[in-house]
C-alpha atoms as a PDB file:
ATOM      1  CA  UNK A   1       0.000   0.000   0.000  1.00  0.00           C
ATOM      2  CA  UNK A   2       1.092   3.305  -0.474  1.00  0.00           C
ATOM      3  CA  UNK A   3       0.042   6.072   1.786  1.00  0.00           C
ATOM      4  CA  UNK A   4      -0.307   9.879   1.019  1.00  0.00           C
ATOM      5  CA  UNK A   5       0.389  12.648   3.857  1.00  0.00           C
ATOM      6  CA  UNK A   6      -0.577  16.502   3.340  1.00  0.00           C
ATOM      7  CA  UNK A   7      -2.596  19.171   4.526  1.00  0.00           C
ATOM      8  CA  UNK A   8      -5.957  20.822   4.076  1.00  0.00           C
ATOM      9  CA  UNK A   9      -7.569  23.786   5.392  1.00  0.00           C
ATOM     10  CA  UNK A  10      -9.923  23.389   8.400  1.00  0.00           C
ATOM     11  CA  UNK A  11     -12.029  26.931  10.445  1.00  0.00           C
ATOM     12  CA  UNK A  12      -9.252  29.177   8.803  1.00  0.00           C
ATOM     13  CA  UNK A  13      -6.473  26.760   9.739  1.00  0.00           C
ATOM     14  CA  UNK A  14      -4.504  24.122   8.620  1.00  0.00           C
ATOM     15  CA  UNK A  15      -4.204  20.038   9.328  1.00  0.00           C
ATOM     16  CA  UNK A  16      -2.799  16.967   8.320  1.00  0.00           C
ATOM     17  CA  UNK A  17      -4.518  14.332   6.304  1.00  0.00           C
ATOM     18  CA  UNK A  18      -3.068  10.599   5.718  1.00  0.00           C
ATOM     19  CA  UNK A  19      -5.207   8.527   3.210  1.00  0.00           C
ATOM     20  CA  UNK A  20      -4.482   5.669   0.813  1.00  0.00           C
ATOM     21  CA  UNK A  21      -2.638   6.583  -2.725  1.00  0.00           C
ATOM     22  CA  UNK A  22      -2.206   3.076  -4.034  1.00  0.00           C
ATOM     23  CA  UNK A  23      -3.689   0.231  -2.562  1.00  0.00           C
ATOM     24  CA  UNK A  24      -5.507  -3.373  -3.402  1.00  0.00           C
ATOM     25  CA  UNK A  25      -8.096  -3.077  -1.408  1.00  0.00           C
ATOM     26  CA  UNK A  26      -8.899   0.894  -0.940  1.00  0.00           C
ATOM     27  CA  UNK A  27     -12.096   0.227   1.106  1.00  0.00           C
ATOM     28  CA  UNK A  28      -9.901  -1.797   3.849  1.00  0.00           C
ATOM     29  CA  UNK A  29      -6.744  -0.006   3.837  1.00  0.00           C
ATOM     30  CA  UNK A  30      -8.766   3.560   4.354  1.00  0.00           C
ATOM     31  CA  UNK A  31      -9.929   2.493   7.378  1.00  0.00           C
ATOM     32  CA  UNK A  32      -6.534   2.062   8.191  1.00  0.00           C
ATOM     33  CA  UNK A  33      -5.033   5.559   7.110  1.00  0.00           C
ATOM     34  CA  UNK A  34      -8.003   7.319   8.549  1.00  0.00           C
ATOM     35  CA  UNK A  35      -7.117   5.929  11.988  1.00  0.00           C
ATOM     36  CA  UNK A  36      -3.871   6.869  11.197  1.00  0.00           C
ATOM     37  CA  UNK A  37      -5.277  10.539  10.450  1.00  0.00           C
ATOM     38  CA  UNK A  38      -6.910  10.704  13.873  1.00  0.00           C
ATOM     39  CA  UNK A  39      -3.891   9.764  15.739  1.00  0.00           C
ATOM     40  CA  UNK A  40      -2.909  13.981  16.934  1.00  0.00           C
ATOM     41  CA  UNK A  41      -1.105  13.616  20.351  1.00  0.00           C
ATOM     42  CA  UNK A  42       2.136  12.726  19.953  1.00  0.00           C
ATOM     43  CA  UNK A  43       2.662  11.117  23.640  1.00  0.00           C
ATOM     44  CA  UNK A  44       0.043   8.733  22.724  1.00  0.00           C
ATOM     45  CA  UNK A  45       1.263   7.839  18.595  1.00  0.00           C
ATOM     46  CA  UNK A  46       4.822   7.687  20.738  1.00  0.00           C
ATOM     47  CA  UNK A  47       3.346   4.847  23.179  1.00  0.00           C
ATOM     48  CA  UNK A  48       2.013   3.133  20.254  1.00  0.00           C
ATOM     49  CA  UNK A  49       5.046   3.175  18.769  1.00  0.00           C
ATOM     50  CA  UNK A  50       7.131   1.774  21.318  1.00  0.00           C
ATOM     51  CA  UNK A  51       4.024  -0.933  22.101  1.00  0.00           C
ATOM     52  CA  UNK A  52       5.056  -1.811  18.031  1.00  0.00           C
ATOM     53  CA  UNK A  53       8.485  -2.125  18.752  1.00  0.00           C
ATOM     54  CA  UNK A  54       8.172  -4.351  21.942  1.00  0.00           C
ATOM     55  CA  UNK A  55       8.848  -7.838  20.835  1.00  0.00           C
ATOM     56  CA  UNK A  56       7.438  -9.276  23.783  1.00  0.00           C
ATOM     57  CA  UNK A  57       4.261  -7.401  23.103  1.00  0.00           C
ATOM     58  CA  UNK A  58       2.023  -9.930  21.506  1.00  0.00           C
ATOM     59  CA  UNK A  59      -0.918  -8.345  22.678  1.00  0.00           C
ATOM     60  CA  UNK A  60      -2.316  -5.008  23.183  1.00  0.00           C
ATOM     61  CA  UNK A  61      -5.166  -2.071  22.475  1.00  0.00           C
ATOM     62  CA  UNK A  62      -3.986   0.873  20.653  1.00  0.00           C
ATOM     63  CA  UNK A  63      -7.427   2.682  20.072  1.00  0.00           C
ATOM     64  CA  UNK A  64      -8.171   5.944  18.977  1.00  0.00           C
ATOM     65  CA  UNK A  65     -11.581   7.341  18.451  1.00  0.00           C
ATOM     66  CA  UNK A  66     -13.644   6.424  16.903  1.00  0.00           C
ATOM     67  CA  UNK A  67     -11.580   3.584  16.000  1.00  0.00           C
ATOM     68  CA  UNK A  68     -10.252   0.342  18.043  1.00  0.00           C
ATOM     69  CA  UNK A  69      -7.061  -1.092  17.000  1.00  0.00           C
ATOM     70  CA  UNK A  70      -5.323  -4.092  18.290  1.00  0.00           C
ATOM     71  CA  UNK A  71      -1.973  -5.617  18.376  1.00  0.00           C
ATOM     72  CA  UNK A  72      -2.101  -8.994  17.872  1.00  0.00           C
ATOM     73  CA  UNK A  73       1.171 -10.765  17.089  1.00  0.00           C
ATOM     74  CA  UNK A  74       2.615  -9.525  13.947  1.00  0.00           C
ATOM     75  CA  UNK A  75      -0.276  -8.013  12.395  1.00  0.00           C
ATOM     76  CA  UNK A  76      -2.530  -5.243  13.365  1.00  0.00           C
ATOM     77  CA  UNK A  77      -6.350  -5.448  13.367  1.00  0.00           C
ATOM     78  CA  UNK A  78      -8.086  -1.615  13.257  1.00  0.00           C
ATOM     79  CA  UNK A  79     -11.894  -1.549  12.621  1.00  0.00           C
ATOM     80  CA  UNK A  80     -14.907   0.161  14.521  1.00  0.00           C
ATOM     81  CA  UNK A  81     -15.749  -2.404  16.552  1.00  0.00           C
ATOM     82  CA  UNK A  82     -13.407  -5.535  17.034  1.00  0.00           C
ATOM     83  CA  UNK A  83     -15.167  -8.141  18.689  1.00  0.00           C
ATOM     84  CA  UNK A  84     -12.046  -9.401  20.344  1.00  0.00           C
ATOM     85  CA  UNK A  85     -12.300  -9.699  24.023  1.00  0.00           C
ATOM     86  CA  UNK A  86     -15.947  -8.970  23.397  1.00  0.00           C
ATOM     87  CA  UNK A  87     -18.833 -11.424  24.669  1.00  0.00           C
ATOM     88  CA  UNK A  88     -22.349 -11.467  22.432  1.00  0.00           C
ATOM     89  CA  UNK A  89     -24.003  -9.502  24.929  1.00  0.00           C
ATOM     90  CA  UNK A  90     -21.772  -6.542  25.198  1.00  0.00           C
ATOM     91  CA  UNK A  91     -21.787  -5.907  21.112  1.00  0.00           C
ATOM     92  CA  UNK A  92     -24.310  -3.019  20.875  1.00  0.00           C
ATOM     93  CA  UNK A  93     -27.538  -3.807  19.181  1.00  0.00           C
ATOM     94  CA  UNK A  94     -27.309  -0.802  16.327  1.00  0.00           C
ATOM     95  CA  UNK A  95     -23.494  -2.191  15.657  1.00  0.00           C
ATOM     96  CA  UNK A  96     -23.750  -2.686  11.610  1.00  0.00           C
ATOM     97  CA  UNK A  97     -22.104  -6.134  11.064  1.00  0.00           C
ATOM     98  CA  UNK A  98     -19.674  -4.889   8.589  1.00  0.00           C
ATOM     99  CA  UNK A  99     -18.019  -2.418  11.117  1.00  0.00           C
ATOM    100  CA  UNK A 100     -16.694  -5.718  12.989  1.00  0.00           C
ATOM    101  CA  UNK A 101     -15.071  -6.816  10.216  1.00  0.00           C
ATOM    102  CA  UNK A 102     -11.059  -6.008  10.953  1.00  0.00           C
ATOM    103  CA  UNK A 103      -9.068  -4.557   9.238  1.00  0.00           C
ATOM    104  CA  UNK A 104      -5.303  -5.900   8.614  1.00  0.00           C
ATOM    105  CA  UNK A 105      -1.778  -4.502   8.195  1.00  0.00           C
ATOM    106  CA  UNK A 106       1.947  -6.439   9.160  1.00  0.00           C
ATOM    107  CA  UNK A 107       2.639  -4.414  11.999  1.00  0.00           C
ATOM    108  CA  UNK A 108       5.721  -3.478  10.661  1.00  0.00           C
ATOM    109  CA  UNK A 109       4.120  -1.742   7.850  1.00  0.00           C
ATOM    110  CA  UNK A 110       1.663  -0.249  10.872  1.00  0.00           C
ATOM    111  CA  UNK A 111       5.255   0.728  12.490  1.00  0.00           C
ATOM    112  CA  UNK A 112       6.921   2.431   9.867  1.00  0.00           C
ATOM    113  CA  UNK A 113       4.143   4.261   8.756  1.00  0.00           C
ATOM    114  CA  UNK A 114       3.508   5.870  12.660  1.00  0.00           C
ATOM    115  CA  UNK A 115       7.627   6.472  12.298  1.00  0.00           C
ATOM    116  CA  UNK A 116       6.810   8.464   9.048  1.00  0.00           C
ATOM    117  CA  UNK A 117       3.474   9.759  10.279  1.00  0.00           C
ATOM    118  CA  UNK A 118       5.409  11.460  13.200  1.00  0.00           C
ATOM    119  CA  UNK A 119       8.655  12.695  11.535  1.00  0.00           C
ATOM    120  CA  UNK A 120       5.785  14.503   9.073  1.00  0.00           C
ATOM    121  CA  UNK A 121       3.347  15.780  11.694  1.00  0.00           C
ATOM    122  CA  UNK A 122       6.240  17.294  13.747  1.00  0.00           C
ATOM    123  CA  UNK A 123       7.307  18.993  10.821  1.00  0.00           C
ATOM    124  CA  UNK A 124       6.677  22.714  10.603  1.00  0.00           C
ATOM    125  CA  UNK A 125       4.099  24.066   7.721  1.00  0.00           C
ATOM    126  CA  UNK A 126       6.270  25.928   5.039  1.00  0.00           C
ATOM    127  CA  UNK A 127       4.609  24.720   2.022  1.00  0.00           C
ATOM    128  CA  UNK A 128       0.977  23.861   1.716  1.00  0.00           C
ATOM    129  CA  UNK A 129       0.813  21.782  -0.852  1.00  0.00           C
ATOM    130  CA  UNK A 130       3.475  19.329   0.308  1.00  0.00           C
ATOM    131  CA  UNK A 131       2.740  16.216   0.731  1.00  0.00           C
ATOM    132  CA  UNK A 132       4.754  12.696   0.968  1.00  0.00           C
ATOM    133  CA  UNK A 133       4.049   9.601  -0.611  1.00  0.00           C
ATOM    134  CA  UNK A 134       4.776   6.506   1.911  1.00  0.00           C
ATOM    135  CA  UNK A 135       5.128   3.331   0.527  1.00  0.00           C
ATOM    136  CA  UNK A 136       4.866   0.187   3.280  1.00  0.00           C
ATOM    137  CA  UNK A 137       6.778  -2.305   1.515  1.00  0.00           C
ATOM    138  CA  UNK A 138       9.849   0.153   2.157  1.00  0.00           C
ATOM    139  CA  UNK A 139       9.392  -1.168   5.803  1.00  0.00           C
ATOM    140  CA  UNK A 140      11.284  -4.560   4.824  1.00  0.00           C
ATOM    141  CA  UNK A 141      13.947  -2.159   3.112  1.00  0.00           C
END
């Protein structure tokens, strides 16, 4: 997948964007990028990080709203609602059935795109119409 960073204009302002450029499957791997795109405190996309770079980590929530995301072994699942950990009872009775459907990326794709992610939302706003073109399979580089 490749991923596309940039900015837009938002109430007279300006913020950062992350959607798909090139992908497979578009539909799944947005979900992805738009989690990515609500990821804005850098403490918190800094512990996610270093939950992704724990080896011994095999398990572990990494939401952000309105999104859940979840570590599991060497992959990452985002969606709306993951029914992991979840018993029938608890799943909310207006919860459309394709919202628990996961979504999945390697997690060190997931990694080096936060890495990238960061590096580009720390940097200052000189240019408007910059953006960066990620590519995921760079992550085995």
């Amino acid at each position: 997948m490749k991923v596309k960073f940039g900015y837009y204009a938002l109430n007279g302002d300006w913020d950062t964007y992350c959607k798909v450029y090139e992908s497979d499957n578009k539909y799944d791997d947005s979900v992805v990028t738009d989690y990515i795109g609500t990821l804005d405190e850098l403490n918190w996309i800094d512990n996610i990080l270093q939950m992704l770079k724990n080896p011994s980590l095999d398990r572990g929530w990494i939401d952000a709203e309105p999104f859940e995301a979840l570590i599991d072994h060497d992959q990452i699942k985002v969606g709306f609602y993951l029914l992991d950990d979840m018993e029938e009872e608890d799943i909310p009775d207006d919860v459309d059935e394709r919202d628990t459907d996961p979504r999945f990326i390697p997690r060190k794709e997931f990694a080096y795109l936060l890495e990238k992610w960061i590096a580009f939302y720390q940097r200052p706003i000189t240019d408007m119409n910059y953006q960066e073109i990620i590519d995921t399979k760079e992550a085995y580089l």
